[in-house]
Protein backbone atom coordinates (compact mmCIF):
# COMPACT_ATOMS: atom_id res chain seq x y z
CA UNK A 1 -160.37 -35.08 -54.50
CA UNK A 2 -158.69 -31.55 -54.96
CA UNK A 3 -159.25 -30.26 -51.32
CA UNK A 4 -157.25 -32.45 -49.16
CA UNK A 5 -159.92 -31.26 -46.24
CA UNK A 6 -162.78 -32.43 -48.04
CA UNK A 7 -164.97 -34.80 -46.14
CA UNK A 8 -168.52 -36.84 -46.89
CA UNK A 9 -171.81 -34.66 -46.87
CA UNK A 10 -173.02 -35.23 -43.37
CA UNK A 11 -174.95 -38.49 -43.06
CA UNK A 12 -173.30 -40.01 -45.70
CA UNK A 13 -172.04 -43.54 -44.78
CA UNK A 14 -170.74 -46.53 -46.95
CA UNK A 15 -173.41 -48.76 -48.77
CA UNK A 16 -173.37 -51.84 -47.59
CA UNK A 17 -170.93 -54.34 -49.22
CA UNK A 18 -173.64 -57.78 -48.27
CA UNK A 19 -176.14 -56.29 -50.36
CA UNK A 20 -173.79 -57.12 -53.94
CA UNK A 21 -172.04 -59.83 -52.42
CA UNK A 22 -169.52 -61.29 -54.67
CA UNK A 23 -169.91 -64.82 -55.86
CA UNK A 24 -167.63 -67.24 -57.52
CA UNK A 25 -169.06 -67.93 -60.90
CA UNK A 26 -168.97 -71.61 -59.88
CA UNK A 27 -171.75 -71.33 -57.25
CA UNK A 28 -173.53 -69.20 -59.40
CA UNK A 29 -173.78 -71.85 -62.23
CA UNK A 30 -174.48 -74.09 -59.78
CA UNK A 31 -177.48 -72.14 -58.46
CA UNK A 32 -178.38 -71.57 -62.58
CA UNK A 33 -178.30 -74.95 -63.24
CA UNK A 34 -180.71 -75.68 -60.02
CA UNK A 35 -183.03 -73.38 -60.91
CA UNK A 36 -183.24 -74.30 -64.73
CA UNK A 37 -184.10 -77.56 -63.72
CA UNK A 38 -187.14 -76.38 -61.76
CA UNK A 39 -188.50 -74.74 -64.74
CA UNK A 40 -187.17 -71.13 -63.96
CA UNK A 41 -185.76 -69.41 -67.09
CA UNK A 42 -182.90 -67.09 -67.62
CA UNK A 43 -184.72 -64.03 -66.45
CA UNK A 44 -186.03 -65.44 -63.90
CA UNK A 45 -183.24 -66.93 -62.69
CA UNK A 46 -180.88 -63.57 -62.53
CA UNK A 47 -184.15 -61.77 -60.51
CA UNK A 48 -184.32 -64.57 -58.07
CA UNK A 49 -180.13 -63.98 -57.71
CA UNK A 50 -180.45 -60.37 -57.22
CA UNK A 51 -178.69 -60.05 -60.76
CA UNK A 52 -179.18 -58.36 -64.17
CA UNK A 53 -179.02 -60.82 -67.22
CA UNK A 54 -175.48 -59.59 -68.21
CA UNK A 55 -173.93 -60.31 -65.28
CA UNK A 56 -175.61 -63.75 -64.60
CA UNK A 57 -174.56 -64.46 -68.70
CA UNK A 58 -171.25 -63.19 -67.57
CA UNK A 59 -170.68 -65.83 -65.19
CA UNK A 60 -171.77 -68.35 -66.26
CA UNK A 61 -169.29 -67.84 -68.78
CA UNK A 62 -166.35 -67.64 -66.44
CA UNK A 63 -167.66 -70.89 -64.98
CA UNK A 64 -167.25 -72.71 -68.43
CA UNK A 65 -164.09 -71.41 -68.89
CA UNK A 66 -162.77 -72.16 -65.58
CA UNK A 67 -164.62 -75.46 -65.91
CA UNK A 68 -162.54 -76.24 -69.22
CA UNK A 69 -159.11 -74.92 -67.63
CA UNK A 70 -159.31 -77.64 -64.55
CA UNK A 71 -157.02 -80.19 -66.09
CA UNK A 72 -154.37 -77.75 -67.26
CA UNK A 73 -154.81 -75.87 -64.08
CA UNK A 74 -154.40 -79.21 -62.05
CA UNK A 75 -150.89 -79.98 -64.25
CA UNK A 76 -149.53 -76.83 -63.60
CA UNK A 77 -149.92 -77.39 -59.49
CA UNK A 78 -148.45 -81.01 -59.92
């Protein structure tokens, strides 16, 4: 942004944050887990999300790691 008059090319508007709608990697292990269980693999799984595998592998790791926190998490609010 060098010219402080620049504006958007005409027509130009915002995409749509509800399209990549942020989830908490909890729900989305949640939803894995569901879907696994039906028979769905991993691939599967992050297409029927509206993820890649990366991110899907991505949280479910944050979910683990949240998921093994809890206790100390709990002890440090008490």
């Amino acid at each position: 942004m060098d010219d402080p008059d620049a504006k958007p090319a005409e027509g130009w508007q915002r995409p749509d944050r509800d399209n990549r709608r942020w989830r908490p990697a909890a729900e989305v292990a949640e939803d894995v887990a569901d879907l696994e269980r039906q028979g769905e693999s991993r691939e599967q799984v992050a297409v029927r999300l509206g993820m890649d595998r990366k991110s899907l592998e991505r949280a479910l790791m944050r979910a683990a790691q949240y998921k093994s926190r809890q206790p100390e998490l709990i002890a440090e609010a008490g």
